[in-house]
N, C-alpha and C. Protein backbone atom coordinates (compact mmCIF):
# COMPACT_ATOMS: atom_id res chain seq x y z
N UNK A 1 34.73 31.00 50.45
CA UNK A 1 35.01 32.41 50.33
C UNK A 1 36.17 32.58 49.36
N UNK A 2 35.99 33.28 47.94
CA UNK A 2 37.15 33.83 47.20
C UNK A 2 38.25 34.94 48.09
N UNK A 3 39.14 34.60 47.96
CA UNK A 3 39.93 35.30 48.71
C UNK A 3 40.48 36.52 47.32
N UNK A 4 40.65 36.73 46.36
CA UNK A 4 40.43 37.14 45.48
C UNK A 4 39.14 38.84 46.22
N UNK A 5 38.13 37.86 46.27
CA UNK A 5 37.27 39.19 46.72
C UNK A 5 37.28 39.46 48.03
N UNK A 6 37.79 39.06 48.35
CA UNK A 6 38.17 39.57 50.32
C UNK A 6 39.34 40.32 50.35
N UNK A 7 40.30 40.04 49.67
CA UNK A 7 41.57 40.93 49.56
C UNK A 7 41.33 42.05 48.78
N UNK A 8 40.05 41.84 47.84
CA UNK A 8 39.71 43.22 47.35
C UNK A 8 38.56 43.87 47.77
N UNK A 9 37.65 43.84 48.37
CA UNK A 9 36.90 44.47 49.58
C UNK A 9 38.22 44.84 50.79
N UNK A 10 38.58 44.18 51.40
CA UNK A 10 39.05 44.93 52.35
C UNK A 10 40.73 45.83 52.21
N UNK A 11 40.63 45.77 50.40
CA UNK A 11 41.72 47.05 50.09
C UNK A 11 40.33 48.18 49.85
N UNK A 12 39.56 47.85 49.07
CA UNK A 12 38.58 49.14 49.18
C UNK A 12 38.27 49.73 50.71
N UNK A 13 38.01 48.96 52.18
CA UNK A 13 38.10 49.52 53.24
C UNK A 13 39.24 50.15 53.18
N UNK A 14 40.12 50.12 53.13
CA UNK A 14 41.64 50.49 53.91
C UNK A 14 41.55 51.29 52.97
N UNK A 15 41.14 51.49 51.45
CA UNK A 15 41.72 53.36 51.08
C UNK A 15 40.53 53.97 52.23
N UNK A 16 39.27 53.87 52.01
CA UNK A 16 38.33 54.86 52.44
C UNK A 16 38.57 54.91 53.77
N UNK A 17 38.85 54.17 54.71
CA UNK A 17 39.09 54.17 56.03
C UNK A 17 40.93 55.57 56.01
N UNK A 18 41.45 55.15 55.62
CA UNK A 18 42.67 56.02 55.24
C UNK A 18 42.85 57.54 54.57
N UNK A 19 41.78 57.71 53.79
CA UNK A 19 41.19 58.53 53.29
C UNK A 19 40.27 59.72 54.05
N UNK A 20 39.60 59.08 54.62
CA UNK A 20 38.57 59.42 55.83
C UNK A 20 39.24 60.01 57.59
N UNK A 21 39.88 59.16 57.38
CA UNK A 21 41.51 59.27 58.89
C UNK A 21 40.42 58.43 60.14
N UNK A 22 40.00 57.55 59.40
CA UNK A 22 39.23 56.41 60.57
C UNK A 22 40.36 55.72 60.97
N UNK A 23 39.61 54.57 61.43
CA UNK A 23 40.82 53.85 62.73
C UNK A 23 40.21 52.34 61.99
N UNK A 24 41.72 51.51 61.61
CA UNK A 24 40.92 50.86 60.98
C UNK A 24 41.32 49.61 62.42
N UNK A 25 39.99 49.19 62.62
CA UNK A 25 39.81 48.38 63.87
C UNK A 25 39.63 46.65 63.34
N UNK A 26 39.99 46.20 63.74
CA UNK A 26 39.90 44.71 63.68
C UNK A 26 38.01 44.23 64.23
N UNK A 27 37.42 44.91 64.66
CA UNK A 27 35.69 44.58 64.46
C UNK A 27 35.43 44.58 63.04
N UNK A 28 35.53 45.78 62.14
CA UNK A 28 35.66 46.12 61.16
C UNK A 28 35.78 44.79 59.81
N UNK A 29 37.24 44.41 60.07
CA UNK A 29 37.60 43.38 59.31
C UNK A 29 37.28 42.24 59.22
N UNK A 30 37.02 41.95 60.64
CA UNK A 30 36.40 40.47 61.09
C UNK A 30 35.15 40.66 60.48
N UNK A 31 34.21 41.31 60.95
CA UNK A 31 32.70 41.65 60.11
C UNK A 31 32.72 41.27 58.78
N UNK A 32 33.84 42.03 58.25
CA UNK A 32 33.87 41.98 56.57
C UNK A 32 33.72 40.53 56.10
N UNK A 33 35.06 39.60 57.07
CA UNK A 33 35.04 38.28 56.43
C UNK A 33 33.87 37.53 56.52
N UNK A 34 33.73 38.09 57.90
CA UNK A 34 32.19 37.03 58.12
C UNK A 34 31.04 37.43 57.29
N UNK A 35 30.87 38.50 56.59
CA UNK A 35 29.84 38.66 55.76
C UNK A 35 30.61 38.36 54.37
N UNK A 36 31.67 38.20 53.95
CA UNK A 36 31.36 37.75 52.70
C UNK A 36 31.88 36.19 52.97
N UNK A 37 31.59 35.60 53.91
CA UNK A 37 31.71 34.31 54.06
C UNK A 37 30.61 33.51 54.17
N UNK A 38 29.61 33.97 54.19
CA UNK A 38 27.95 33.99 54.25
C UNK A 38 27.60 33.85 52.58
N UNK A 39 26.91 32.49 52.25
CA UNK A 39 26.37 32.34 50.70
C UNK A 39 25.09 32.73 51.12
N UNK A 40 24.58 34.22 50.48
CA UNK A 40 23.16 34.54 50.30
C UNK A 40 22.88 35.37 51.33
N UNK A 41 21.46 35.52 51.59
CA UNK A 41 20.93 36.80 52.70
C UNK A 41 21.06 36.18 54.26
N UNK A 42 21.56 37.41 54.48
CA UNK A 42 21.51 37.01 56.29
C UNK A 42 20.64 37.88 57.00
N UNK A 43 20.22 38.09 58.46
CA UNK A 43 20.25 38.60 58.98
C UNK A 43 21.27 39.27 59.88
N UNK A 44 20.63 40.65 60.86
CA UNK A 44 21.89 40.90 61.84
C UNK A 44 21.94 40.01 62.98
N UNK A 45 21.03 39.03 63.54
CA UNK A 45 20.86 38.44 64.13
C UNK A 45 22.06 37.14 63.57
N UNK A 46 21.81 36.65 62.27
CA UNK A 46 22.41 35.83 61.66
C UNK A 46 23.95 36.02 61.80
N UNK A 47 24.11 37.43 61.47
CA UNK A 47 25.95 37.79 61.55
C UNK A 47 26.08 37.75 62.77
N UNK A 48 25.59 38.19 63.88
CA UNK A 48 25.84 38.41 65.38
C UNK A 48 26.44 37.16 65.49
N UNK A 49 25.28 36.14 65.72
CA UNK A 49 25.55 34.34 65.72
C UNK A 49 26.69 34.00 65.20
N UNK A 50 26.84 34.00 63.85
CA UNK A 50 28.34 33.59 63.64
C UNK A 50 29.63 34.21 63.87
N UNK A 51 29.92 35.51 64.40
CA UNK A 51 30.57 36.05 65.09
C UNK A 51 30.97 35.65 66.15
N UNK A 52 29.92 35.59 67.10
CA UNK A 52 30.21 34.86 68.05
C UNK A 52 30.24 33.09 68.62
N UNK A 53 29.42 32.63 67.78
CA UNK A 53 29.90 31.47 68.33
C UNK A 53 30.98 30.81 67.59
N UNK A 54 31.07 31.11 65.17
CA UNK A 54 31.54 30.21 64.68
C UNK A 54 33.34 30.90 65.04
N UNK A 55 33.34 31.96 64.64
CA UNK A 55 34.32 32.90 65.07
C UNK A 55 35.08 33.37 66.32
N UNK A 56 34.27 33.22 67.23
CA UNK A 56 34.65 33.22 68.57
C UNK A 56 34.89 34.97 68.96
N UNK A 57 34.20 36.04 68.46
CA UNK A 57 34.23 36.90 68.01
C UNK A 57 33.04 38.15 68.16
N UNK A 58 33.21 38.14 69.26
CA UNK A 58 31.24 38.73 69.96
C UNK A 58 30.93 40.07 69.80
N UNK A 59 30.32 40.85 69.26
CA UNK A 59 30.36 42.48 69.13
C UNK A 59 28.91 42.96 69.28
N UNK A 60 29.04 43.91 70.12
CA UNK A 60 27.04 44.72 69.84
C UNK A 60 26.48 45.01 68.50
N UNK A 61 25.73 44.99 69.01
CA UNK A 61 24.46 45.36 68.03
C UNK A 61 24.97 46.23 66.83
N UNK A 62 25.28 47.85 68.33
CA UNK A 62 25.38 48.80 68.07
C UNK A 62 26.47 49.08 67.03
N UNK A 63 27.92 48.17 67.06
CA UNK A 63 28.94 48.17 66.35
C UNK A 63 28.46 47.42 64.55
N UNK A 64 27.43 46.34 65.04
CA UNK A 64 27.51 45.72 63.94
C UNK A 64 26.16 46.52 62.76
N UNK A 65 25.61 47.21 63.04
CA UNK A 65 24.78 48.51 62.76
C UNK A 65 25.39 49.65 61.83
N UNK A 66 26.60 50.11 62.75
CA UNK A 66 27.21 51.53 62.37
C UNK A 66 28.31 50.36 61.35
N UNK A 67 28.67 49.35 61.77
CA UNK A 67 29.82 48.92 60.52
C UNK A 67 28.91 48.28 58.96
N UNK A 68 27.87 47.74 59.74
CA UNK A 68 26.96 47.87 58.06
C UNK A 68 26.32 48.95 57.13
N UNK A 69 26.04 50.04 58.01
CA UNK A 69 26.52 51.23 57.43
C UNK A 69 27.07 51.83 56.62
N UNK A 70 28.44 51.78 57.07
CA UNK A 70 29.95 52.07 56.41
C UNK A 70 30.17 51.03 55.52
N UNK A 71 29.67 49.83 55.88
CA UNK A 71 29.89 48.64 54.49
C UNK A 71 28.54 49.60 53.09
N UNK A 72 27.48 49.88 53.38
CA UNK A 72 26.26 49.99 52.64
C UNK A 72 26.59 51.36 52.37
N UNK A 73 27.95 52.02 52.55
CA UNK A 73 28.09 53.26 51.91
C UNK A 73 29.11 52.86 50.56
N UNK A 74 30.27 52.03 51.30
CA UNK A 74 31.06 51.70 50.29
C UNK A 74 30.63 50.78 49.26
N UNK A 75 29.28 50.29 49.16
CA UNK A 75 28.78 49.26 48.43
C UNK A 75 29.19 48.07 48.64
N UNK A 76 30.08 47.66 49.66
CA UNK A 76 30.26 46.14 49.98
C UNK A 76 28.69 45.24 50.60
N UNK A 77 28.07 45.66 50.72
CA UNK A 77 26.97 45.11 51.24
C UNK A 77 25.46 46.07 51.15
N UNK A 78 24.51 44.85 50.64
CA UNK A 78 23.30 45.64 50.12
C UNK A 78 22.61 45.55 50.96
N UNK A 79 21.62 46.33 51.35
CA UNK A 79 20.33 45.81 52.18
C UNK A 79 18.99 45.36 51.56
N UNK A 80 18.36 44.60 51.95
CA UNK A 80 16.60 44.04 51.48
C UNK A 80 15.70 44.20 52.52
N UNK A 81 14.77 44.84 52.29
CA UNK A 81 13.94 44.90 53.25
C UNK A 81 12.47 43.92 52.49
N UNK A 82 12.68 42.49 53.25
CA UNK A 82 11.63 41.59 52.52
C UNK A 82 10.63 42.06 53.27
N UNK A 83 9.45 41.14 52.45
CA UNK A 83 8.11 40.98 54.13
C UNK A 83 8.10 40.78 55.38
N UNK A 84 8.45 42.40 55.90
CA UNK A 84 8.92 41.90 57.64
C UNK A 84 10.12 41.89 58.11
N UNK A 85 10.83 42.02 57.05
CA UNK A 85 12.55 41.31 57.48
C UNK A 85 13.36 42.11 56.81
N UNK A 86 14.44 42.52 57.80
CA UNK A 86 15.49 42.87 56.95
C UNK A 86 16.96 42.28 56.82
N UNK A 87 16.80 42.37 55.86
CA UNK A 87 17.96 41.12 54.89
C UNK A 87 19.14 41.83 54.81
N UNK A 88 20.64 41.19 54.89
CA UNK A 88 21.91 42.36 54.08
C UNK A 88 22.12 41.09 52.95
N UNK A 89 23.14 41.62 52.31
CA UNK A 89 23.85 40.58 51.23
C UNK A 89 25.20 40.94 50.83
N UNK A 90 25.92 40.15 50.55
CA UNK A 90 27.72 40.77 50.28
C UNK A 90 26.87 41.18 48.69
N UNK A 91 27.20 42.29 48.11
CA UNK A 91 27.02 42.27 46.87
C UNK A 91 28.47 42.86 46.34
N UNK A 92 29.52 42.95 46.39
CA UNK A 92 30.47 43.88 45.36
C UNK A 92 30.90 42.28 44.22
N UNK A 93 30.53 40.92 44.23
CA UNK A 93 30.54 40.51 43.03
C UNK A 93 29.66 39.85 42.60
N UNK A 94 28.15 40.34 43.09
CA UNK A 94 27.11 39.87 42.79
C UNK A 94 26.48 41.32 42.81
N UNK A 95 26.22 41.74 42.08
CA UNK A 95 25.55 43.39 42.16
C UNK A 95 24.15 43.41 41.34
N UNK A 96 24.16 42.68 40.71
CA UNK A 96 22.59 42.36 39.22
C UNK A 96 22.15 40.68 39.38
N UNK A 97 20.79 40.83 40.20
CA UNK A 97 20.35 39.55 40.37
C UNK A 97 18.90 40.28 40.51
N UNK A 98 17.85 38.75 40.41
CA UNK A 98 16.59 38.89 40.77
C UNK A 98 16.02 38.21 42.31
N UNK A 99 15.07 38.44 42.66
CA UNK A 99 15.07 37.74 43.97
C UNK A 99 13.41 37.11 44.02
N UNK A 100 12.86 36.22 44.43
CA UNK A 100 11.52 35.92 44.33
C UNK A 100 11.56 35.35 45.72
N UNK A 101 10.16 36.19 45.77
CA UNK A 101 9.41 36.01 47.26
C UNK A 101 8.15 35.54 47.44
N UNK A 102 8.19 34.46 48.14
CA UNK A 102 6.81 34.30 48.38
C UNK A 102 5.83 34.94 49.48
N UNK A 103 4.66 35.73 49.05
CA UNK A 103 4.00 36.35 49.92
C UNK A 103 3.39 35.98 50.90
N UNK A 104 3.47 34.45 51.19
CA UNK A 104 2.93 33.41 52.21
C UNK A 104 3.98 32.89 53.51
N UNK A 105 4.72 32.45 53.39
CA UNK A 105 5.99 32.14 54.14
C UNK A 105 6.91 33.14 54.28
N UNK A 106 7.15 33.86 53.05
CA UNK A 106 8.40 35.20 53.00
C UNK A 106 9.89 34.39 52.56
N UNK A 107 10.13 33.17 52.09
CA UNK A 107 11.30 32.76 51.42
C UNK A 107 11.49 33.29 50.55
N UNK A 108 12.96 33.60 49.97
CA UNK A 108 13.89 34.50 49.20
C UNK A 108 14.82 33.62 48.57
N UNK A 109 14.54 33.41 47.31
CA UNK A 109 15.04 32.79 46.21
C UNK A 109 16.14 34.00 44.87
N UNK A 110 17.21 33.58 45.18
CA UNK A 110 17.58 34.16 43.87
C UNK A 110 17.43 33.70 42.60
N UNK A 111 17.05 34.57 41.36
CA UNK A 111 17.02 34.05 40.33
C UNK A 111 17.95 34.25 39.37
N UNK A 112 18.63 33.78 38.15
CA UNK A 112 19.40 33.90 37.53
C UNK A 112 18.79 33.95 36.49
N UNK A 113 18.72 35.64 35.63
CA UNK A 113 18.30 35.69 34.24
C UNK A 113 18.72 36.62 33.45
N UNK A 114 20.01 35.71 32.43
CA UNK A 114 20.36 36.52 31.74
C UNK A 114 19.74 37.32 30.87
N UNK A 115 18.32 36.97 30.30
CA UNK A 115 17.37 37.66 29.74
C UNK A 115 16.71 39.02 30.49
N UNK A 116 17.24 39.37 31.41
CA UNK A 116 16.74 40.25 32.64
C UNK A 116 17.84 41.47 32.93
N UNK A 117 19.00 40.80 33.10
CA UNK A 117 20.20 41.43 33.21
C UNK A 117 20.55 41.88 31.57
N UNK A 118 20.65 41.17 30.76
CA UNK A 118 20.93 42.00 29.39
C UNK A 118 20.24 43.00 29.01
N UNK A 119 18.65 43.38 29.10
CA UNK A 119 17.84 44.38 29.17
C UNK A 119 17.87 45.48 29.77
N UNK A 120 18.78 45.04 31.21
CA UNK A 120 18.76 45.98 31.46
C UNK A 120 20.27 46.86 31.30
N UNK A 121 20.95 45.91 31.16
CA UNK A 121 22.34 46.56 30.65
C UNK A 121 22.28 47.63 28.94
N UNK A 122 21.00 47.04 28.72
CA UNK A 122 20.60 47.62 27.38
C UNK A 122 20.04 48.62 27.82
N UNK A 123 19.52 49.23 28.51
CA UNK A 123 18.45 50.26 28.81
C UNK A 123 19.69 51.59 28.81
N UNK A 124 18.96 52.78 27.96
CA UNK A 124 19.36 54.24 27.98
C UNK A 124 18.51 54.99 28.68
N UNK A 125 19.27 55.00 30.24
CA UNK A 125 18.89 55.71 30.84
C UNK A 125 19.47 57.67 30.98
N UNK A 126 19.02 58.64 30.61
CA UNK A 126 18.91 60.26 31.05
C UNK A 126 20.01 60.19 32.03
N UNK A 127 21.14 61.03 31.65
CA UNK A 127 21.85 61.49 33.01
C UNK A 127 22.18 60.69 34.20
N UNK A 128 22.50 59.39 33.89
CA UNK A 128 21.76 58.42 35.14
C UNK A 128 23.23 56.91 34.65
N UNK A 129 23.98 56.76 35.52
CA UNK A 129 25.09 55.87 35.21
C UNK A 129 24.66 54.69 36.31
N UNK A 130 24.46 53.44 35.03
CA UNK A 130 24.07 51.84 36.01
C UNK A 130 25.03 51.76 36.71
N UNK A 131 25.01 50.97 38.05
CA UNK A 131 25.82 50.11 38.35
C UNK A 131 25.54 48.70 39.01
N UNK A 132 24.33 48.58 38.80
CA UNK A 132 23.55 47.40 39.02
C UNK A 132 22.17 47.50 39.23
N UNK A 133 21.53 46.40 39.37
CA UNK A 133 20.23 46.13 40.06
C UNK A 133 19.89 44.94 40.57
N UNK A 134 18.41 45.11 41.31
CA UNK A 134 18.29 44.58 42.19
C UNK A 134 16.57 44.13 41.61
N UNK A 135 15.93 43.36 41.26
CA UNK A 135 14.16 42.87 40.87
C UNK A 135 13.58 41.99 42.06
N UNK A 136 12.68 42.66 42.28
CA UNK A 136 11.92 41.78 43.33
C UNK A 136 10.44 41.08 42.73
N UNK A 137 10.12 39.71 42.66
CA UNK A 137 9.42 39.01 41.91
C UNK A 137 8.73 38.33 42.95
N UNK A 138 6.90 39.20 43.27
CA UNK A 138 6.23 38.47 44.38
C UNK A 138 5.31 37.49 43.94
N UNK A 139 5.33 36.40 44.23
CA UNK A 139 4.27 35.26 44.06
C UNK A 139 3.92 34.47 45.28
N UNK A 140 3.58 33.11 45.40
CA UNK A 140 3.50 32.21 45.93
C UNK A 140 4.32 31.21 45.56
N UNK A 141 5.52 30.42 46.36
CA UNK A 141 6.39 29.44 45.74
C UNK A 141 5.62 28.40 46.35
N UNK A 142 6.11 26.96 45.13
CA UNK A 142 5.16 25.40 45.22
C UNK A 142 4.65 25.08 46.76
N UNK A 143 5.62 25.22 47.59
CA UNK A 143 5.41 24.86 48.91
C UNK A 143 3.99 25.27 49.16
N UNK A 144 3.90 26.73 49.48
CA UNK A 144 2.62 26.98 49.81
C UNK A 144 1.46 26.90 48.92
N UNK A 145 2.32 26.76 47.85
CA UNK A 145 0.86 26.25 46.96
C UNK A 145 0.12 25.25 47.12
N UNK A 146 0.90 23.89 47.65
CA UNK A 146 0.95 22.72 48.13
C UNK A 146 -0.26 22.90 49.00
N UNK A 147 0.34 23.22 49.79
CA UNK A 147 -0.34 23.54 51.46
C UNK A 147 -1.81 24.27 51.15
N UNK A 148 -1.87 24.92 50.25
CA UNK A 148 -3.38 26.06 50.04
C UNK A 148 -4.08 24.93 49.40
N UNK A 149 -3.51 24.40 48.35
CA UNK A 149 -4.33 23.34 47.37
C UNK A 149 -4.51 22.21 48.81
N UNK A 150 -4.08 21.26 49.57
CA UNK A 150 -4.08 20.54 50.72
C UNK A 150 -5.46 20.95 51.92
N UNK A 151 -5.26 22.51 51.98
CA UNK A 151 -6.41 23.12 52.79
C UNK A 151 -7.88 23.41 52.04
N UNK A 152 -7.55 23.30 51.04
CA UNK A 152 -8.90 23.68 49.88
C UNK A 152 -9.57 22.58 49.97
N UNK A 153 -8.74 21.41 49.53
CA UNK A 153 -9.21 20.17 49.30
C UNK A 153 -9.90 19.11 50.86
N UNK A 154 -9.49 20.09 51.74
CA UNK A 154 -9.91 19.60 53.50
C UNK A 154 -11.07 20.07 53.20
N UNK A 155 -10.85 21.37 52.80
CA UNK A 155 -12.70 22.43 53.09
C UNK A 155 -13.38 21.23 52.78
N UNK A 156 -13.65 21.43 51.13
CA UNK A 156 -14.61 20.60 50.15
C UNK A 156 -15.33 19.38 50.93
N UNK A 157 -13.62 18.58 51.46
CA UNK A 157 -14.25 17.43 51.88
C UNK A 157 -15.24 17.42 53.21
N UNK A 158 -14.67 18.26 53.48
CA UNK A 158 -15.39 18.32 55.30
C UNK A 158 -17.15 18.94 55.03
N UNK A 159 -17.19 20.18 53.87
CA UNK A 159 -18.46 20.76 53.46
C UNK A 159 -19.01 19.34 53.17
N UNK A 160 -18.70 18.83 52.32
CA UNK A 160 -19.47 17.35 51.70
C UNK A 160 -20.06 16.50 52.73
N UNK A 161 -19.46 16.04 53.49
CA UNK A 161 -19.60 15.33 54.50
C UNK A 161 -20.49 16.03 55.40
N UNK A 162 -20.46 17.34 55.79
CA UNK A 162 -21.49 18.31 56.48
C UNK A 162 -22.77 18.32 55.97
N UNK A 163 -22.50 18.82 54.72
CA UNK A 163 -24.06 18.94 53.19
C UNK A 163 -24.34 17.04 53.56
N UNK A 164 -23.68 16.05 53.71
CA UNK A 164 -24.10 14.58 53.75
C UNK A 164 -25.11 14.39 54.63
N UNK A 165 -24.26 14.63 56.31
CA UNK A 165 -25.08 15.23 56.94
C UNK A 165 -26.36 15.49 57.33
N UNK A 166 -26.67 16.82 56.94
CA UNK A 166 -27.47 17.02 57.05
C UNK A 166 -28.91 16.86 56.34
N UNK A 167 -28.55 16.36 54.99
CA UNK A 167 -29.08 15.88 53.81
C UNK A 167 -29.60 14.57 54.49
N UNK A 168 -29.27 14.00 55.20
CA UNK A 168 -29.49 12.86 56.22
C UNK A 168 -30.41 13.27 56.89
N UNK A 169 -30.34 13.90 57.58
CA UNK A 169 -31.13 14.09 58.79
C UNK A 169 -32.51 14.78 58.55
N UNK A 170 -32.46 15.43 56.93
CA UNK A 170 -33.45 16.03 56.54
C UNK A 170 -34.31 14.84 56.28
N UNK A 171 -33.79 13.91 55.67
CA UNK A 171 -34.37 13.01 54.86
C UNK A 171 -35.31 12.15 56.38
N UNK A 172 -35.00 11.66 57.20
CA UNK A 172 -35.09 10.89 58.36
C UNK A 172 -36.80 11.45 58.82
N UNK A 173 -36.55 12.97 58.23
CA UNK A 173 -37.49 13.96 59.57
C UNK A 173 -38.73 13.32 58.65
């Protein structure tokens, strides 16, 4: 964890929390670290877990909900809603990435392309001020390709041996 970006996420809490006349609570902060202490997508299930067991640090649902919220207003944290799943991510120093999914398993790969990100930093958009993005890239990754090519190659053999078979038994009659 850059402490660099933790001391500056949680000065961006403390104006808006101060600003706002919230209460700035120590759930709050702890959350913060533990999500930008997390490399890549988590779940809420995922943050709950390390809260409480790595942290020693146990909070509801309900708290860790309404504080991702308030994180996904201030832009400290993005949400993904993959196949089925919903994902958060620390983004305030990762804000422009690609992500590839496979439509078989549902794994979430980031990609790195500066050819992707310069385009779009190039793009003139109408009335409309960037401040990042987010590409979602659906395929099939090797794994399950593996596994489909593995099951294809069962069919064939098992048809063959069936067509053998019975090609047998025709022959016999």
């Amino acid at each position: 964890m850059k402490e660099s970006v933790i001391t500056a996420v949680e000065r961006l809490l403390d104006n808006y929390l101060e600003m706002n006349n919230h209460r700035k609570t120590p759930e709050r902060y702890t959350i913060l670290r533990a999500i930008y202490s997390i490399n890549g997508h988590f779940t809420l299930e995922d943050l709950k877990a390390r809260l409480a067991q790595e942290m020693d640090f146990p909070v509801s649902r309900a708290t860790l909900y309404n504080t991702l919220n308030l994180f996904m207003t201030l832009r400290l944290v993005v949400r993904h809603r993959f196949q089925g799943s919903t994902k958060y991510e620390a983004c305030y120093d990762n804000q422009s990435h690609c992500h590839q999914i496979c439509t078989i398993c549902g794994k979430v790969t980031e990609v790195k392309s500066p050819e992707i990100i310069e385009a779009v930093e190039n793009m003139h958009l109408k009335r409309f001020r960037k401040d990042g993005f987010t590409l979602y890239v659906y395929g099939v990754c090797s794994s399950c390709q593996i596994k489909m090519t593995k099951r294809k190659n069962n069919l064939k053999t098992a048809n063959k041996k069936s067509n053998n078979k019975n090609t047998t038994k025709n022959e016999q009659r």
